[in-house]
C-alpha atoms as a PDB file:
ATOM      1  CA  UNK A   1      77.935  95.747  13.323  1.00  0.00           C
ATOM      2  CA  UNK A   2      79.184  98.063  16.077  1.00  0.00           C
ATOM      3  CA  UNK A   3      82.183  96.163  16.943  1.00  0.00           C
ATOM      4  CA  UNK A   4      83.851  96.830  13.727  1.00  0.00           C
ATOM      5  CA  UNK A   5      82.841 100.411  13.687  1.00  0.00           C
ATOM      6  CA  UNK A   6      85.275 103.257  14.643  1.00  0.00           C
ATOM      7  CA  UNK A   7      83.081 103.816  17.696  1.00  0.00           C
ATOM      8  CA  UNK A   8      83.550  99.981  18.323  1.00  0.00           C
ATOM      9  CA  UNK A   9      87.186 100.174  17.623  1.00  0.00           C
ATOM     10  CA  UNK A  10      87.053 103.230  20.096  1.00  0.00           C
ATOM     11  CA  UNK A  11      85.193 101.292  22.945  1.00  0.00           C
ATOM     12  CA  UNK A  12      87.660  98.944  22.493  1.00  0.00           C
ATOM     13  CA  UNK A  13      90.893 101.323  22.698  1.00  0.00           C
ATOM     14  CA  UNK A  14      89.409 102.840  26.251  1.00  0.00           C
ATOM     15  CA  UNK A  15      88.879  99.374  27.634  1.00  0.00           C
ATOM     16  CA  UNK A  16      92.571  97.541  27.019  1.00  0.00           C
ATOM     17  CA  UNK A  17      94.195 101.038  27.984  1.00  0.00           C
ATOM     18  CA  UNK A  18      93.037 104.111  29.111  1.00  0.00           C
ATOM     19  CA  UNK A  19      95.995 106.134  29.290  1.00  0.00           C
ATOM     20  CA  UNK A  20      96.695 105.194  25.808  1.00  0.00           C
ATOM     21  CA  UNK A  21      93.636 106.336  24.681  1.00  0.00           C
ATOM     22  CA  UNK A  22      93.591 109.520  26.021  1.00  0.00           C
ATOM     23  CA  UNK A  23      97.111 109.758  25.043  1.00  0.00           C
ATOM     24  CA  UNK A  24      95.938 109.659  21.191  1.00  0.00           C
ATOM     25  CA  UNK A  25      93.367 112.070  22.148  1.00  0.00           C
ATOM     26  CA  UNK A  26      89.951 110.189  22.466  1.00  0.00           C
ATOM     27  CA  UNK A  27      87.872 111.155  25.207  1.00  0.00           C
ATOM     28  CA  UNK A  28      87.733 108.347  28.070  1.00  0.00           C
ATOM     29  CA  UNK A  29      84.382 110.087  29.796  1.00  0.00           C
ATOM     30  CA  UNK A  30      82.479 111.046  26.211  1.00  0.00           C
ATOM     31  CA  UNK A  31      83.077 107.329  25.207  1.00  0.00           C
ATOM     32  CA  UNK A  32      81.812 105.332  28.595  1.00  0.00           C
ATOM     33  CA  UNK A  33      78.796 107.763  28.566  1.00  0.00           C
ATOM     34  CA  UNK A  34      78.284 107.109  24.945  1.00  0.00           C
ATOM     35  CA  UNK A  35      78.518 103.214  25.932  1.00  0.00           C
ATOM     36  CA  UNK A  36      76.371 103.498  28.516  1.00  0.00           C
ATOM     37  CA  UNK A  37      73.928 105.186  26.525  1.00  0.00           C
ATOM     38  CA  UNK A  38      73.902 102.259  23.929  1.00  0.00           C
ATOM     39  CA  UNK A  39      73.669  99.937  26.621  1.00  0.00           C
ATOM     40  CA  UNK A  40      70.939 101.397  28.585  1.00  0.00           C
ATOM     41  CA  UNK A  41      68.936 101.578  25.208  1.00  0.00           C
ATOM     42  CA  UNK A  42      69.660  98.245  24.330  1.00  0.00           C
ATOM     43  CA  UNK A  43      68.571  97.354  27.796  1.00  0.00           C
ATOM     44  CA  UNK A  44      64.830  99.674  27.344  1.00  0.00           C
ATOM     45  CA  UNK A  45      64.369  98.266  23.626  1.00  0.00           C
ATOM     46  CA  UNK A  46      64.853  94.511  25.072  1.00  0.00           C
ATOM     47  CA  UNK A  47      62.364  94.816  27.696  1.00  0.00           C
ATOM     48  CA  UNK A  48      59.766  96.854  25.893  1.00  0.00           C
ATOM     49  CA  UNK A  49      59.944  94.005  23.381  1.00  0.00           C
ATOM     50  CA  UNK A  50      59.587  91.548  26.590  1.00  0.00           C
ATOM     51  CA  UNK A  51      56.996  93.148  27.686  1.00  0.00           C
ATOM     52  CA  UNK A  52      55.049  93.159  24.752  1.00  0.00           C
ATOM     53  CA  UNK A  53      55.846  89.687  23.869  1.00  0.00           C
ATOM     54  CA  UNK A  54      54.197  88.619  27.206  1.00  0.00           C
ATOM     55  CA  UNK A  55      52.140  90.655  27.873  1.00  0.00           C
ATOM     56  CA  UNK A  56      52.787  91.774  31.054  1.00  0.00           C
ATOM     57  CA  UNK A  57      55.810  91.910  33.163  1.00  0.00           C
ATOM     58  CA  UNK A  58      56.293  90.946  37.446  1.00  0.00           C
ATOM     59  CA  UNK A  59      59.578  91.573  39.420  1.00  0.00           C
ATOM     60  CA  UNK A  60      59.866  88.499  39.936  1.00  0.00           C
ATOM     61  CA  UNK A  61      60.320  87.136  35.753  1.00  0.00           C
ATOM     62  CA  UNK A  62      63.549  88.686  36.030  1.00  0.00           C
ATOM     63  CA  UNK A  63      65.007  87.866  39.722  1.00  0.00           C
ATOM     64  CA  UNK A  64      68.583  87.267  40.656  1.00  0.00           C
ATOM     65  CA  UNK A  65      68.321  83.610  39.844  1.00  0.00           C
ATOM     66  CA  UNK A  66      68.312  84.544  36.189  1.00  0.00           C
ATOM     67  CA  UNK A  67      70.792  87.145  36.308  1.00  0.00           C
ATOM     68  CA  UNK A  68      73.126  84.383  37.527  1.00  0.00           C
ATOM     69  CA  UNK A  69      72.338  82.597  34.938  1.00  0.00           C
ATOM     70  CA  UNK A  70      72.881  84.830  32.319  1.00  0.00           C
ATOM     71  CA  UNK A  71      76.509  85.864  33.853  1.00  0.00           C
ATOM     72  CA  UNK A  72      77.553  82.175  34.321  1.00  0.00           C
ATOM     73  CA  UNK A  73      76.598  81.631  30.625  1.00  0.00           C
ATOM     74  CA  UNK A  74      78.686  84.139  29.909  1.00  0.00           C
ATOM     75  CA  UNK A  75      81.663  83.872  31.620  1.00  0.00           C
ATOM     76  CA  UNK A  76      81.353  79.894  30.890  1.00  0.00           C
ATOM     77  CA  UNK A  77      81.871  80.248  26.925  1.00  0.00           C
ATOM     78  CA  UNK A  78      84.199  83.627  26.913  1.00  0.00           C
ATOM     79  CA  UNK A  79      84.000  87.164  27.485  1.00  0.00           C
ATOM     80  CA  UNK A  80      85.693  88.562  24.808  1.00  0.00           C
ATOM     81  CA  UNK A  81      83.314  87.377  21.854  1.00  0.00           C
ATOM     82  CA  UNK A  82      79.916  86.916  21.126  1.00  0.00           C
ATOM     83  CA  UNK A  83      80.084  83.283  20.291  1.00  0.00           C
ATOM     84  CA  UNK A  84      81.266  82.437  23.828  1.00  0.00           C
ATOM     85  CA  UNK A  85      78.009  83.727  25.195  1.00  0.00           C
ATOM     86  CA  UNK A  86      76.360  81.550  22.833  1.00  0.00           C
ATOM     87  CA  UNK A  87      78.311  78.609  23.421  1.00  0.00           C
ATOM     88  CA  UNK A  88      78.656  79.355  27.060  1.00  0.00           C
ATOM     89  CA  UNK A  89      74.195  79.336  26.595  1.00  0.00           C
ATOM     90  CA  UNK A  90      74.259  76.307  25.050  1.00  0.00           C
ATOM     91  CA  UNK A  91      76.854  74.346  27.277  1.00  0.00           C
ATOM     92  CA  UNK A  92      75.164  75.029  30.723  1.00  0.00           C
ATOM     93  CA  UNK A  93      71.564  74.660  29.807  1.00  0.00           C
ATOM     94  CA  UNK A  94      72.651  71.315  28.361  1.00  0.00           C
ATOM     95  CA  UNK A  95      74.382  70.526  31.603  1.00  0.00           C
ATOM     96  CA  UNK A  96      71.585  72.234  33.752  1.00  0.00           C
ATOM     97  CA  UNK A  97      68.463  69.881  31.781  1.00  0.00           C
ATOM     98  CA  UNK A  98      71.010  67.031  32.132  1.00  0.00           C
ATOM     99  CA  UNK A  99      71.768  66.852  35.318  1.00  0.00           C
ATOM    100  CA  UNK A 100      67.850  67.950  36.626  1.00  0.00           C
ATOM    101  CA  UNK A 101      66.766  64.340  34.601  1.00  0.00           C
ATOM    102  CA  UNK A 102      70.015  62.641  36.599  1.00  0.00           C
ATOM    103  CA  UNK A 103      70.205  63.785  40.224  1.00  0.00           C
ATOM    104  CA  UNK A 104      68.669  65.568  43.069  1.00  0.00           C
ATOM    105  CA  UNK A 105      71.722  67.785  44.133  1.00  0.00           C
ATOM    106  CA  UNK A 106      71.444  68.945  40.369  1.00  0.00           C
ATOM    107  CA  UNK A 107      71.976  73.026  41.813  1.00  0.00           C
ATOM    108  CA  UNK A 108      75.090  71.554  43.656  1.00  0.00           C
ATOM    109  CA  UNK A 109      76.620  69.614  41.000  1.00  0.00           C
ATOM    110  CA  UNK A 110      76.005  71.938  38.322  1.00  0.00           C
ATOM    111  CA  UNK A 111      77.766  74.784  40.103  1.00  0.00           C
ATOM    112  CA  UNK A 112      81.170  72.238  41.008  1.00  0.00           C
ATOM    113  CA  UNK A 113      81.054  71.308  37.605  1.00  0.00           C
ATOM    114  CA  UNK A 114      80.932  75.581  36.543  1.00  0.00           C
ATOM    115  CA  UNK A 115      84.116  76.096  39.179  1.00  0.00           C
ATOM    116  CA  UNK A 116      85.806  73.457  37.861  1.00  0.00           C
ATOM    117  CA  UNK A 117      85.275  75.299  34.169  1.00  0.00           C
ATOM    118  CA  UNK A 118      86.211  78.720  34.813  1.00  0.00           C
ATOM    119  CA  UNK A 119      89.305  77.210  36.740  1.00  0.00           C
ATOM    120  CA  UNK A 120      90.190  75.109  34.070  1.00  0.00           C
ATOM    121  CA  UNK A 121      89.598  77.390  31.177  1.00  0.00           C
ATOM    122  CA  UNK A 122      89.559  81.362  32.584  1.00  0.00           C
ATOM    123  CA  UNK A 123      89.321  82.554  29.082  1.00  0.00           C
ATOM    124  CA  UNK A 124      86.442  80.172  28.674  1.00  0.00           C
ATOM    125  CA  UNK A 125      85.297  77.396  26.373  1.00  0.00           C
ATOM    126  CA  UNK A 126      85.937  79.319  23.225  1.00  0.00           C
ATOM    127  CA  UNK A 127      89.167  81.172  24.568  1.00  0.00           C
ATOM    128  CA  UNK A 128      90.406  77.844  25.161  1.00  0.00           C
ATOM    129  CA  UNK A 129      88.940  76.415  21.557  1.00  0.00           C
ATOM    130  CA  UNK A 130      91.260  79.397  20.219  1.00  0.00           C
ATOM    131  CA  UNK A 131      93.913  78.937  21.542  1.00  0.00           C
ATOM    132  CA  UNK A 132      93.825  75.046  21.111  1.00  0.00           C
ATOM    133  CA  UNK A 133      93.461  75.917  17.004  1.00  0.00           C
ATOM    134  CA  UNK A 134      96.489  78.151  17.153  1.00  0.00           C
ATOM    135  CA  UNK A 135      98.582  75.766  18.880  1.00  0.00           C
ATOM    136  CA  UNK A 136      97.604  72.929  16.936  1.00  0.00           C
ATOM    137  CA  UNK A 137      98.729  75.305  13.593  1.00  0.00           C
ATOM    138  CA  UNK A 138     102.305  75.279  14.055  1.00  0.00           C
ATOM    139  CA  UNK A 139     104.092  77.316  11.135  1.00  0.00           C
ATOM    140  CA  UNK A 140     106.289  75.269   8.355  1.00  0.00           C
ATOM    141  CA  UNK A 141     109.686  74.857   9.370  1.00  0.00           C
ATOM    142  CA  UNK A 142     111.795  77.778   7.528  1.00  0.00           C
ATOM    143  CA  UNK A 143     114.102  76.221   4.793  1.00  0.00           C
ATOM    144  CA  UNK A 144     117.574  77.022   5.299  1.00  0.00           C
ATOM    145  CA  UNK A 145     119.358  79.112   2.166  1.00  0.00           C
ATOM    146  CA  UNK A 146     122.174  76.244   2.225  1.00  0.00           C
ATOM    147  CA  UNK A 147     119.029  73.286   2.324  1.00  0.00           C
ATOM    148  CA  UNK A 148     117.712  75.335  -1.108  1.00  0.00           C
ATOM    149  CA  UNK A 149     120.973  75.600  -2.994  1.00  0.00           C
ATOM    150  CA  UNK A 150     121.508  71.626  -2.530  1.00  0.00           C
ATOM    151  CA  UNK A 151     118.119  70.437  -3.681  1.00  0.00           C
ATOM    152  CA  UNK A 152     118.362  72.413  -6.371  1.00  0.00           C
ATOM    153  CA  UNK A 153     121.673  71.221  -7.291  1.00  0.00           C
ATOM    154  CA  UNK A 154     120.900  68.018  -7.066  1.00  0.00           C
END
């Protein structure tokens, strides 16, 4: 909903190139304090919902460990869309319940198996599923003029 609005069409127009943007006249300051504002009420309405959900909230529900998480998940499926973080989600919980059931040194192997990701695929798992489709999609071959004339002759 607000990525296809002007003001998501502005956010992104300030983040690939901010001299550009202030070249075609929008504000660079006006739209990263109108961001932030979204953000930070994004942020307020999410945990005023949390809270209520649980009923009560501790420091420690929310430590660094889940943070982590949350940025790994991220980064892990794709930054640029919404579907990476959801794929990203999806892919390391699977790996992180996996691996707990399998070994030990499940913390260890779970974050060499995440380098070994974001090295393979820095544009993530969906990045890379995107550009996999696109190579796979080759265009037709263009038919020649001459190739044209003779089958119809013929």
């Amino acid at each position: 909903m607000l990525t296809f609005s002007p003001f998501g069409f502005t956010l992104r127009g300030v983040r690939d190139s901010t001299q550009r943007a202030e070249a075609i006249g929008i504000g660079r300051p006006k739209v990263q304090w109108a961001a932030f504002l979204v953000a930070g009420t994004m942020a307020g309405l999410a945990g005023a919902l949390f809270a209520f959900l649980k009923g009560s909230v501790f420091p420690d529900n929310l430590g660094i460990p889940l943070s982590i998480d949350g940025l790994v998940m991220v980064l892990l499926g794709g930054i640029e869309t919404v579907s990476g973080a959801v794929v990203g989600a999806i892919v390391y919980k699977a790996l992180a319940i996996w691996l707990v059931s399998q070994t030990d040194l499940s913390k260890l192997v779970l974050g060499g198996i995440i380098v070994l990701l974001v090295v393979a695929f820095p544009k993530g798992l969906v990045g890379f599923a995107e550009e996999w489709r696109a190579r796979r999609r080759k265009p037709p071959a263009p038919v020649s003029a001459a190739a044209s004339r003779m089958e119809a002759a013929e």
